[in-house]
N, C-alpha and C. Protein backbone atom coordinates (compact mmCIF):
# COMPACT_ATOMS: atom_id res chain seq x y z
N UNK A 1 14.72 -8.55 1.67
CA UNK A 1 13.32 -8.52 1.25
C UNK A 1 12.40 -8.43 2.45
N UNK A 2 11.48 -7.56 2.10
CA UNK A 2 10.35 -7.75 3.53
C UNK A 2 8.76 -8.83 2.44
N UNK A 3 9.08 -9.41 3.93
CA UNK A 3 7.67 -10.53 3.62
C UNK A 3 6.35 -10.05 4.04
N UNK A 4 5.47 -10.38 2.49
CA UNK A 4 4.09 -9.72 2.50
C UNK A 4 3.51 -10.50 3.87
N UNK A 5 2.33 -9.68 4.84
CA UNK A 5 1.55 -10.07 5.68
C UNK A 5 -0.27 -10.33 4.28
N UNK A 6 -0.41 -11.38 4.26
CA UNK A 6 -1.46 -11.82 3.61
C UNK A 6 -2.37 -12.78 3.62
N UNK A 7 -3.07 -13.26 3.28
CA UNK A 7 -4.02 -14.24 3.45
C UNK A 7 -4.69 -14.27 1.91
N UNK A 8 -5.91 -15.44 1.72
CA UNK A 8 -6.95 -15.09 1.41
C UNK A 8 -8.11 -14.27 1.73
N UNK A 9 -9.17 -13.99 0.67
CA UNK A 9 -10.07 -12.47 0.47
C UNK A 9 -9.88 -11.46 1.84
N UNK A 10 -8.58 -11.15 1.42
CA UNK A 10 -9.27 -9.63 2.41
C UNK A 10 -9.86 -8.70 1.82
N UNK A 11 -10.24 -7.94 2.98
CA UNK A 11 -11.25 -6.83 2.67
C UNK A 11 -10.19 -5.93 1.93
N UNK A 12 -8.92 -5.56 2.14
CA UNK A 12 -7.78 -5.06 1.53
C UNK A 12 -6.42 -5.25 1.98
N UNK A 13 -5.59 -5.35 0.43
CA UNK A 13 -4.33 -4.98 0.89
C UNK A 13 -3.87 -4.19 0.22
N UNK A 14 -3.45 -3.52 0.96
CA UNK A 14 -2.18 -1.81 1.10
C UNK A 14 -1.05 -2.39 0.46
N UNK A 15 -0.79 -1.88 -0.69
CA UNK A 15 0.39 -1.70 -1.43
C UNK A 15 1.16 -0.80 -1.64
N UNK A 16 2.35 -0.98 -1.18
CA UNK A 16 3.48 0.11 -0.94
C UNK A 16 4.61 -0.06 -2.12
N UNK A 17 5.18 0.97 -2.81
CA UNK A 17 5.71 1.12 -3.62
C UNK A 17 6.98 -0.05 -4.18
N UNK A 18 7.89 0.05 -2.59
CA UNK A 18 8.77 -1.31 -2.32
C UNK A 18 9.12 -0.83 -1.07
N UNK A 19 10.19 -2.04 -0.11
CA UNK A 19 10.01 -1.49 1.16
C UNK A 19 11.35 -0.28 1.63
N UNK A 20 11.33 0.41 2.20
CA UNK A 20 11.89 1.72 2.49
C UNK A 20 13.32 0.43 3.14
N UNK A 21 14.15 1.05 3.42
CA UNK A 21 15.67 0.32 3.71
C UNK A 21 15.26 -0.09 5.67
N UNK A 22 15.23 1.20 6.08
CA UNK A 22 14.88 0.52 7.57
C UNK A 22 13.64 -0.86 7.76
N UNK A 23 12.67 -0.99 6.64
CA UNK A 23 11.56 -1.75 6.87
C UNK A 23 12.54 -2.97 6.49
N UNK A 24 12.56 -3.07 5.39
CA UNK A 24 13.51 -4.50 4.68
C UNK A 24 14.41 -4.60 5.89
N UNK A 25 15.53 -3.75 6.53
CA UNK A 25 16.32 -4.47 7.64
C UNK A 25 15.71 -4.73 8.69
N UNK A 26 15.16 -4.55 9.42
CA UNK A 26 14.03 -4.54 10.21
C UNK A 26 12.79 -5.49 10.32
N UNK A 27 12.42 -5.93 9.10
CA UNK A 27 11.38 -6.80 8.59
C UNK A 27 9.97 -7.01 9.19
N UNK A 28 9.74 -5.34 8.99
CA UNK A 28 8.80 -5.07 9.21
C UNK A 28 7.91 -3.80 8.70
N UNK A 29 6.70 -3.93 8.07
CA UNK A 29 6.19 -2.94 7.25
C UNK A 29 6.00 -1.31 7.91
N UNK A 30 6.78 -0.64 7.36
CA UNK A 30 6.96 0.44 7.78
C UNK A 30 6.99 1.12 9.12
N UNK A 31 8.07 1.33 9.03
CA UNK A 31 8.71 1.04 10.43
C UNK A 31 9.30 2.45 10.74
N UNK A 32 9.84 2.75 9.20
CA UNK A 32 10.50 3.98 9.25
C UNK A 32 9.89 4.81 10.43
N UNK A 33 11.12 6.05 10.92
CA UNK A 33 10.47 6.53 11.97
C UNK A 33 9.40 7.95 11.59
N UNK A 34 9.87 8.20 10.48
CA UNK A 34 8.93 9.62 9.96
C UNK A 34 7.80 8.99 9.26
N UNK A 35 7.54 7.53 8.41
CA UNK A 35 6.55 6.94 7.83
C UNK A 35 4.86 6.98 9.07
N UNK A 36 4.04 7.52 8.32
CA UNK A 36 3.03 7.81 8.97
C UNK A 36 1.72 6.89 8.85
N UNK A 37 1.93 5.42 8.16
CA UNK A 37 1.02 4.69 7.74
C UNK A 37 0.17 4.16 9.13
N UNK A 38 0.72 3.74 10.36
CA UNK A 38 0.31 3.51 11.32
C UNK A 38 -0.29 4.62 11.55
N UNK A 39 -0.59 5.21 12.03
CA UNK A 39 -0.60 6.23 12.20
C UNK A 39 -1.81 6.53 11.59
N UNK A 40 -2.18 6.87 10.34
CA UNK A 40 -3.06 7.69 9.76
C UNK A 40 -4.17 6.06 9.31
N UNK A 41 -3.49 4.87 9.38
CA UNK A 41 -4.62 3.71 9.52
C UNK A 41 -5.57 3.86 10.59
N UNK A 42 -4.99 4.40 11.97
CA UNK A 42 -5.72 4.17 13.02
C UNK A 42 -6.70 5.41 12.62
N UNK A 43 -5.87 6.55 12.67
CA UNK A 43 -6.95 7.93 12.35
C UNK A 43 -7.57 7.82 11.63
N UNK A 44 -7.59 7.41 10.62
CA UNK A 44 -8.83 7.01 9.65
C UNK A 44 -10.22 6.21 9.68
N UNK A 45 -9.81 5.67 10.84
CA UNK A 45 -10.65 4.38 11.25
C UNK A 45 -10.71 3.01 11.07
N UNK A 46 -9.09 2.87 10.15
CA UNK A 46 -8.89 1.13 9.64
C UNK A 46 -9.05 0.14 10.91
N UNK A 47 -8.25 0.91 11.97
CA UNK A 47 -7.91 0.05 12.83
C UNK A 47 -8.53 0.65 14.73
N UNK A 48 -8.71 0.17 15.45
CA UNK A 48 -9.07 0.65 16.43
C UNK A 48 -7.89 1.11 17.58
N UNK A 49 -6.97 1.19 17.59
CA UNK A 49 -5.12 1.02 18.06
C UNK A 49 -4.85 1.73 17.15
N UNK A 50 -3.41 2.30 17.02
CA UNK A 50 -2.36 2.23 16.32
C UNK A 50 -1.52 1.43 16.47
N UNK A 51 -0.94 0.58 15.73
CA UNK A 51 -0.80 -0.61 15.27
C UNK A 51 1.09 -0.02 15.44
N UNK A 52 1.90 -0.99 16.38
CA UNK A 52 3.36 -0.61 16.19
C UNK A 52 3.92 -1.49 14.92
N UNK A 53 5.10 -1.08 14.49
CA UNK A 53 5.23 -1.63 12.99
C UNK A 53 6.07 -2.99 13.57
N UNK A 54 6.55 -3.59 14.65
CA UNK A 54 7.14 -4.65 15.01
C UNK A 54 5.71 -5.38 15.32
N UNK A 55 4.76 -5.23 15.43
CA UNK A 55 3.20 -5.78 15.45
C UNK A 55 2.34 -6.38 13.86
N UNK A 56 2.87 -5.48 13.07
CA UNK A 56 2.50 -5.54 11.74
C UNK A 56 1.53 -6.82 11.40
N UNK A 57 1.61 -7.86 11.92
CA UNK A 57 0.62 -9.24 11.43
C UNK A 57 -0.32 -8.62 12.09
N UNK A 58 -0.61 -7.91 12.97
CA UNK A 58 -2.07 -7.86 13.44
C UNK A 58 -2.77 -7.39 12.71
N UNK A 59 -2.41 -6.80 11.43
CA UNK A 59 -3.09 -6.66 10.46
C UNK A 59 -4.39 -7.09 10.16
N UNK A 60 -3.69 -8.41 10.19
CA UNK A 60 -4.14 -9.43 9.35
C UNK A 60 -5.85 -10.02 10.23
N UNK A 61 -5.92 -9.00 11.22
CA UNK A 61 -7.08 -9.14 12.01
C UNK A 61 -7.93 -8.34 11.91
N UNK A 62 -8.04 -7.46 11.39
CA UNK A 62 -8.78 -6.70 10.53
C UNK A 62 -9.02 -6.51 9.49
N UNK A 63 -8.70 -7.64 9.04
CA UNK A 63 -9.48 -8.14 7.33
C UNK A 63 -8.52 -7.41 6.33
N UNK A 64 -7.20 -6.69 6.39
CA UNK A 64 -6.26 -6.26 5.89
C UNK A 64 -4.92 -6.65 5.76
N UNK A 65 -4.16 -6.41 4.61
CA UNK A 65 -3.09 -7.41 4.44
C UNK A 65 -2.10 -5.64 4.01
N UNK A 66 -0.58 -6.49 4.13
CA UNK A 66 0.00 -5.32 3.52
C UNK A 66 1.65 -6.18 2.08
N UNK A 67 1.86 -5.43 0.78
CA UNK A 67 2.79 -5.85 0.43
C UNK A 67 3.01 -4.87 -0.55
N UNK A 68 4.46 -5.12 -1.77
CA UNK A 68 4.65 -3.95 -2.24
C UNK A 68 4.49 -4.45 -3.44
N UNK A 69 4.70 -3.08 -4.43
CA UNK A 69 4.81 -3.20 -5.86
C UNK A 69 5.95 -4.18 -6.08
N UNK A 70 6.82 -3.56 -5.99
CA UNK A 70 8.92 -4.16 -5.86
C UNK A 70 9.37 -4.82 -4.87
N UNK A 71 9.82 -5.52 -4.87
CA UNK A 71 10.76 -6.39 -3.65
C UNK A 71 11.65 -5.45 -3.23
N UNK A 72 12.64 -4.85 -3.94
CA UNK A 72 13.74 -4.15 -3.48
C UNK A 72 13.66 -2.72 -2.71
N UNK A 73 14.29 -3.07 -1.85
CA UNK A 73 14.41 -2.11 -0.83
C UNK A 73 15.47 -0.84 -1.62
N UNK A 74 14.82 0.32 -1.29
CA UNK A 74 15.70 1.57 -1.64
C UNK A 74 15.27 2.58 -0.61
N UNK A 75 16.34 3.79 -0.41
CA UNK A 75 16.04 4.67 0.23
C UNK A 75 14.88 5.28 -0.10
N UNK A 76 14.86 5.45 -1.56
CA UNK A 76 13.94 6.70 -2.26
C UNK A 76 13.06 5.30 -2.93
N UNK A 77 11.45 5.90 -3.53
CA UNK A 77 11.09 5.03 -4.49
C UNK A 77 11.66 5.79 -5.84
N UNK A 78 11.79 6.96 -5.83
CA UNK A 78 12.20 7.22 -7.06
C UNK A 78 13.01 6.47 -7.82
N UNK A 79 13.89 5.42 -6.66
CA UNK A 79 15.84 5.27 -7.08
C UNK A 79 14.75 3.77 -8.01
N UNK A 80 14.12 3.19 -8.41
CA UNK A 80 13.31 2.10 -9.37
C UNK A 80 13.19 2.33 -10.60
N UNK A 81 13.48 1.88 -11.20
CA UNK A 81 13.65 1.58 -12.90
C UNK A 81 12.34 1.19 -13.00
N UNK A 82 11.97 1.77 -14.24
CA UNK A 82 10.53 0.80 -15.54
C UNK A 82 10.54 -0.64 -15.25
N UNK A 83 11.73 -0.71 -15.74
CA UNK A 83 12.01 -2.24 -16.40
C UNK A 83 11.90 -3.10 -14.48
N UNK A 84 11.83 -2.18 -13.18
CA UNK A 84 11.83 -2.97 -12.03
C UNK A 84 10.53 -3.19 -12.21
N UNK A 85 9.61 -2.23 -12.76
CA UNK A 85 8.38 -2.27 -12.21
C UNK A 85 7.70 -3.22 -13.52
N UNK A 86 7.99 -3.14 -14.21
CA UNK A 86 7.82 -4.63 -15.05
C UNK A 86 8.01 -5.69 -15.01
N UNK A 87 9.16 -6.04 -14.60
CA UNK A 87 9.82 -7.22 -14.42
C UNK A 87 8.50 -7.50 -12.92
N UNK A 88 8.17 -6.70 -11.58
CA UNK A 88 7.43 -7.20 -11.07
C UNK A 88 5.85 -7.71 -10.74
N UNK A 89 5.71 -6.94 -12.31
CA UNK A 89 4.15 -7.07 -12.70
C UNK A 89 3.48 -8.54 -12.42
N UNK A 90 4.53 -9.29 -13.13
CA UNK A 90 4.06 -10.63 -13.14
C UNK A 90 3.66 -11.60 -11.73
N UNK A 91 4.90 -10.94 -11.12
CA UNK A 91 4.78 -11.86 -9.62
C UNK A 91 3.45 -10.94 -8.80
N UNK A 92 3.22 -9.74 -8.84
CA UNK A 92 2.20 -9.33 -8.72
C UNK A 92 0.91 -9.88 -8.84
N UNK A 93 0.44 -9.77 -10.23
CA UNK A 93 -0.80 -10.38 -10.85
C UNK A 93 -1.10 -11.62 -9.94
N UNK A 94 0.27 -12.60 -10.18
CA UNK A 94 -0.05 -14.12 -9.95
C UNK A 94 -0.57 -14.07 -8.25
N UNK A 95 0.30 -13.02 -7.11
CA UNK A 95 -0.07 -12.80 -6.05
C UNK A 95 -1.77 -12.45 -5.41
N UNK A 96 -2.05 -11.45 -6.44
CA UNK A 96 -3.12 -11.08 -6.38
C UNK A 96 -4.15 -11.80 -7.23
N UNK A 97 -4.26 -12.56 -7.54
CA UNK A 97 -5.13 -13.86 -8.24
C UNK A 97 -4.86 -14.68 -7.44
N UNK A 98 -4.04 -15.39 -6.53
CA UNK A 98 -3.81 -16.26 -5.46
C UNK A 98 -4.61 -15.48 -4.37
N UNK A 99 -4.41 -14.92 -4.02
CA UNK A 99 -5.45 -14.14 -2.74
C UNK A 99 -6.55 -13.33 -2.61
N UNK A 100 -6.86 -13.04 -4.21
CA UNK A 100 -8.27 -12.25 -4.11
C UNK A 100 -9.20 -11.30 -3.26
N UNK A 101 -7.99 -10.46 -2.67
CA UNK A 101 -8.93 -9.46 -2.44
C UNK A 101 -9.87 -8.28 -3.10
N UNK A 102 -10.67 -8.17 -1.79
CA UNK A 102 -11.39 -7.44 -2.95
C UNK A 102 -11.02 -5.82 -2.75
N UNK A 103 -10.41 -5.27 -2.46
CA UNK A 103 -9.89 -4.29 -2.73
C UNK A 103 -7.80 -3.87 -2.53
N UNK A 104 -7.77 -3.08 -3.70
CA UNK A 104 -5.86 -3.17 -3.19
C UNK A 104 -6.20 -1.37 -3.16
N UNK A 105 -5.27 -1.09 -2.34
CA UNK A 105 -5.22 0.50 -2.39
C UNK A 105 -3.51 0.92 -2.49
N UNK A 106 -3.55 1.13 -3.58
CA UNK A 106 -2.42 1.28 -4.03
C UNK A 106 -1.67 3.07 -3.54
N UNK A 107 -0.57 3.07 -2.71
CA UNK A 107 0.12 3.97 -1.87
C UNK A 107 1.11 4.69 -2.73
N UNK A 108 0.39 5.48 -3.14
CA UNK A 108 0.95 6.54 -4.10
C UNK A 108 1.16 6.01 -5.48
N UNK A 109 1.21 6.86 -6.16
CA UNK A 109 0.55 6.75 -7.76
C UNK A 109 1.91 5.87 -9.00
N UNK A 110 2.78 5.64 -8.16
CA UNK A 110 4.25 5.31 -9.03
C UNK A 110 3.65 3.83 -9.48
N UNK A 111 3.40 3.25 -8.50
CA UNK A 111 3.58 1.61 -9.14
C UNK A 111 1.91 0.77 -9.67
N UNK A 112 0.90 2.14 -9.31
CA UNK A 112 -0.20 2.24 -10.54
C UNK A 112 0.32 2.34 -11.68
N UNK A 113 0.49 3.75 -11.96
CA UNK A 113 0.87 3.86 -13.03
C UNK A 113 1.66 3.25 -13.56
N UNK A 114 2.63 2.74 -13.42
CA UNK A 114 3.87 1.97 -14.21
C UNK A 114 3.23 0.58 -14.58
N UNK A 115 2.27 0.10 -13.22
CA UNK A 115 1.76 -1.39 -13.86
C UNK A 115 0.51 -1.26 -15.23
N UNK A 116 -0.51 0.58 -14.86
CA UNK A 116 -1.06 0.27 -16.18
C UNK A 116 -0.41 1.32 -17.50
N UNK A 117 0.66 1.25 -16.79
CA UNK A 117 1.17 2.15 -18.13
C UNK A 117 0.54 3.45 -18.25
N UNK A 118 0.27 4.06 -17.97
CA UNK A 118 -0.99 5.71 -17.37
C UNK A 118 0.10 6.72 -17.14
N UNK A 119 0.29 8.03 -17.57
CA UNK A 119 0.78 9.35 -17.30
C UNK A 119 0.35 9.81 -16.22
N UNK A 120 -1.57 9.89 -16.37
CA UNK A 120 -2.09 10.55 -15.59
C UNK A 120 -3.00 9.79 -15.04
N UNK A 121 -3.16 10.14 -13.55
CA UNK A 121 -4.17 9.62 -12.97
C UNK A 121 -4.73 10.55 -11.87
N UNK A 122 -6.17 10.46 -11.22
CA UNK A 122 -6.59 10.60 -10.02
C UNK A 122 -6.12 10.14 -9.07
N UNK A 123 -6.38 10.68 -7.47
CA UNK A 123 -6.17 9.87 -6.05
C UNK A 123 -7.68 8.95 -6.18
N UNK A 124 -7.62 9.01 -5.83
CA UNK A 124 -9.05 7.43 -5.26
C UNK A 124 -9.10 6.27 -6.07
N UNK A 125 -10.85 6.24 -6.07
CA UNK A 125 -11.12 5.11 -6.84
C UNK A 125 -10.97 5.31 -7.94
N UNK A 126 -10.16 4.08 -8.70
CA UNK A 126 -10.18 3.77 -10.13
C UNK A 126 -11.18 3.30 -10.88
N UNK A 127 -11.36 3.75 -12.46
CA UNK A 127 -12.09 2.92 -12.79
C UNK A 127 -12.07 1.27 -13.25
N UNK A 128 -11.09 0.83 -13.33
CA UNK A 128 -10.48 -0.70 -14.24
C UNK A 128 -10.48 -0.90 -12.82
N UNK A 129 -10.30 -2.60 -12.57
CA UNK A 129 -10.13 -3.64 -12.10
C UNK A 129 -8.62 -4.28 -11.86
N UNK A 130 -7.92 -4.63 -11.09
CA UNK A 130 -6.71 -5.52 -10.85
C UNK A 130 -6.95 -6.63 -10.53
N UNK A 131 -7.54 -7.50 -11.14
CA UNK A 131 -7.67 -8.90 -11.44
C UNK A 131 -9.13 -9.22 -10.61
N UNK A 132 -9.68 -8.62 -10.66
CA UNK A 132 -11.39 -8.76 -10.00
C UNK A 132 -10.96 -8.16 -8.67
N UNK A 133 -10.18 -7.04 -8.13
CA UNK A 133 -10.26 -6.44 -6.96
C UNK A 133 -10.23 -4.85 -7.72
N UNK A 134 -11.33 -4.29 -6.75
CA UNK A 134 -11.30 -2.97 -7.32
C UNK A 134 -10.14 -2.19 -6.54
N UNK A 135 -9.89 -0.66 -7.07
CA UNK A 135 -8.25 -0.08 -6.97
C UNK A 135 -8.82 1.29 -6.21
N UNK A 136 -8.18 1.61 -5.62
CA UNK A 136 -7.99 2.72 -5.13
C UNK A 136 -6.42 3.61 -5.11
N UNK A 137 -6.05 4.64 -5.49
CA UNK A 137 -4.97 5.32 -5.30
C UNK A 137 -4.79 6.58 -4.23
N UNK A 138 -3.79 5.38 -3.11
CA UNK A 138 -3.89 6.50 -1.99
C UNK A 138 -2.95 7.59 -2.00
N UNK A 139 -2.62 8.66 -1.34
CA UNK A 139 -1.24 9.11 -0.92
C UNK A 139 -0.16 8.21 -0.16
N UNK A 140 1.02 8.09 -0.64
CA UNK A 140 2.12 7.64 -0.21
C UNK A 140 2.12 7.88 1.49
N UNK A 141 2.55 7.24 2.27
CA UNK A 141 2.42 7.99 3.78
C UNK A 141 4.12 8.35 4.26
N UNK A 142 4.79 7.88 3.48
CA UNK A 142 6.33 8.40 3.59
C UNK A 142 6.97 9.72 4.47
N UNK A 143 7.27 9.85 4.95
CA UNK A 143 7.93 10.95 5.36
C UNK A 143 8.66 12.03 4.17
N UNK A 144 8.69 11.08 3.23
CA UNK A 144 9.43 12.11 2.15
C UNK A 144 8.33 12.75 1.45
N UNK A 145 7.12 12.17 1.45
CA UNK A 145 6.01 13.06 0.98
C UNK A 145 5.52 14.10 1.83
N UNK A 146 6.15 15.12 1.10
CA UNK A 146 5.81 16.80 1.98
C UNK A 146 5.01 17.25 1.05
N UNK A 147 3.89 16.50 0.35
CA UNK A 147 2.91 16.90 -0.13
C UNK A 147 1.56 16.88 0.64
N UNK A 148 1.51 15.76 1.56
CA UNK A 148 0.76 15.93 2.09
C UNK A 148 0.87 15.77 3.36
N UNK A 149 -0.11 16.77 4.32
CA UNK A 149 0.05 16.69 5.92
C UNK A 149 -0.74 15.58 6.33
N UNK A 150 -0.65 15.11 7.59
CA UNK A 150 -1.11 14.17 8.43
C UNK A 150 -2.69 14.34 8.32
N UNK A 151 -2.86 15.49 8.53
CA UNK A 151 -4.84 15.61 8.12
C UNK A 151 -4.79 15.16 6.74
N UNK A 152 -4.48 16.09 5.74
CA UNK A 152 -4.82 15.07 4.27
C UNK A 152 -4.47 13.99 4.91
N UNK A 153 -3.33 13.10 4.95
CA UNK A 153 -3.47 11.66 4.55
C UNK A 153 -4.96 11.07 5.32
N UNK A 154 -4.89 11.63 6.51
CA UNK A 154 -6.21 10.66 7.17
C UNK A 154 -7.56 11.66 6.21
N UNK A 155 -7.65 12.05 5.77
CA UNK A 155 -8.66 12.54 5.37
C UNK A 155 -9.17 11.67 3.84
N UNK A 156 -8.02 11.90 3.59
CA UNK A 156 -8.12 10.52 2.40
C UNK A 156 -8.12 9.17 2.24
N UNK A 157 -7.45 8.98 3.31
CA UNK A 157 -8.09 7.12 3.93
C UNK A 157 -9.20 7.00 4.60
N UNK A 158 -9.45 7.80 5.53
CA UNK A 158 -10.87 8.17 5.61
C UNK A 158 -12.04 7.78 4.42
N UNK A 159 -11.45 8.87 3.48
CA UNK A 159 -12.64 8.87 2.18
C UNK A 159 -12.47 7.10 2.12
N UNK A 160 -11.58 6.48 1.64
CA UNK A 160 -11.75 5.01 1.07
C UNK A 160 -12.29 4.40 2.31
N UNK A 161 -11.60 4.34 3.34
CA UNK A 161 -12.81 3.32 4.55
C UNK A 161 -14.02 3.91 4.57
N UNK A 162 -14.88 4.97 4.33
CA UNK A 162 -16.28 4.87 4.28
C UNK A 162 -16.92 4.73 3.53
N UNK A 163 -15.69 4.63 1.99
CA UNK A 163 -15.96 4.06 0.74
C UNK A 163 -16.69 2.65 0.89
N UNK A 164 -15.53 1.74 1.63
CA UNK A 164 -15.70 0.53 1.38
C UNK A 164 -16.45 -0.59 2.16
N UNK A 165 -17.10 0.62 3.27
CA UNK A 165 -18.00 -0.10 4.25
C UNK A 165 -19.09 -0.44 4.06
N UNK A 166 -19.83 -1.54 4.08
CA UNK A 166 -21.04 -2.12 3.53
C UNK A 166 -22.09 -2.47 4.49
């Protein structure tokens, strides 16, 4: 299992589908070597660094937290059952009502959708609520997503950090 970096109210936490096999052995949030989340946090403007993934709590200094839909580590997110992503709804909710942030940006559209039950959705902002934190749906930053290049992803975290700046 990889252990969530969290606190109370952050400004956000990044939710990742579940953790990729090198992160869970490793125990550390994305770590993988093709995973581009470092990476496109800094380009975006989350962070002022790029952040190494054996660093990962420093997160937690920029008003950002990170954890997943699923506990279980798999190569693929595809390789997750319904019934995983149900069964983790609950420990979810209770997580995110314990820490109240006010925003989760949920990293690719699988474990949105499965928690509200939805076919279809948009990338960004959502309209509904996850327990009084508003939602955002980012792109996955995976290496296995060859949907999108390194400009999209920062272009779209981008959009949410100037979203959420006050």
């Amino acid at each position: 299992m990889l252990t969530d970096i969290i606190s109370p109210n952050l400004k956000v936490i990044f939710c990742g589908i579940n953790p990729g096999l090198k992160s869970a052995d490793d125990g550390h949030h994305f770590s993988g070597r093709s995973n581009r989340f470092w990476k496109v946090l800094h380009q975006s403007g989350f962070t002022p660094h790029e952040i190494e993934a054996v660093q990962d709590t420093s997160i937690l200094d920029f008003g950002y937290g990170l954890t997943t839909a699923v506990a279980r580590a798999t190569s693929r997110a595809d390789e997750l059952s319904t019934h995983e992503f149900d069964y983790a709804l609950e420990s979810f909710t209770a997580k995110i009502n314990e820490f109240q942030p006010k925003y989760i940006a949920f990293l690719g559209k699988a474990a949105y959708k499965a928690f509200y039950k939805k076919k279809d959705i948009l990338w960004g902002e959502q309209s509904e609520d996850f327990c009084g934190a508003r939602v955002w749906v980012l792109p996955n930053t995976s290496g296995l997503n060859r949907g999108f290049s390194l400009g999209d992803l920062v272009t779209s975290y981008k959009d949410f950090y100037q979203a959420i700046q006050e």
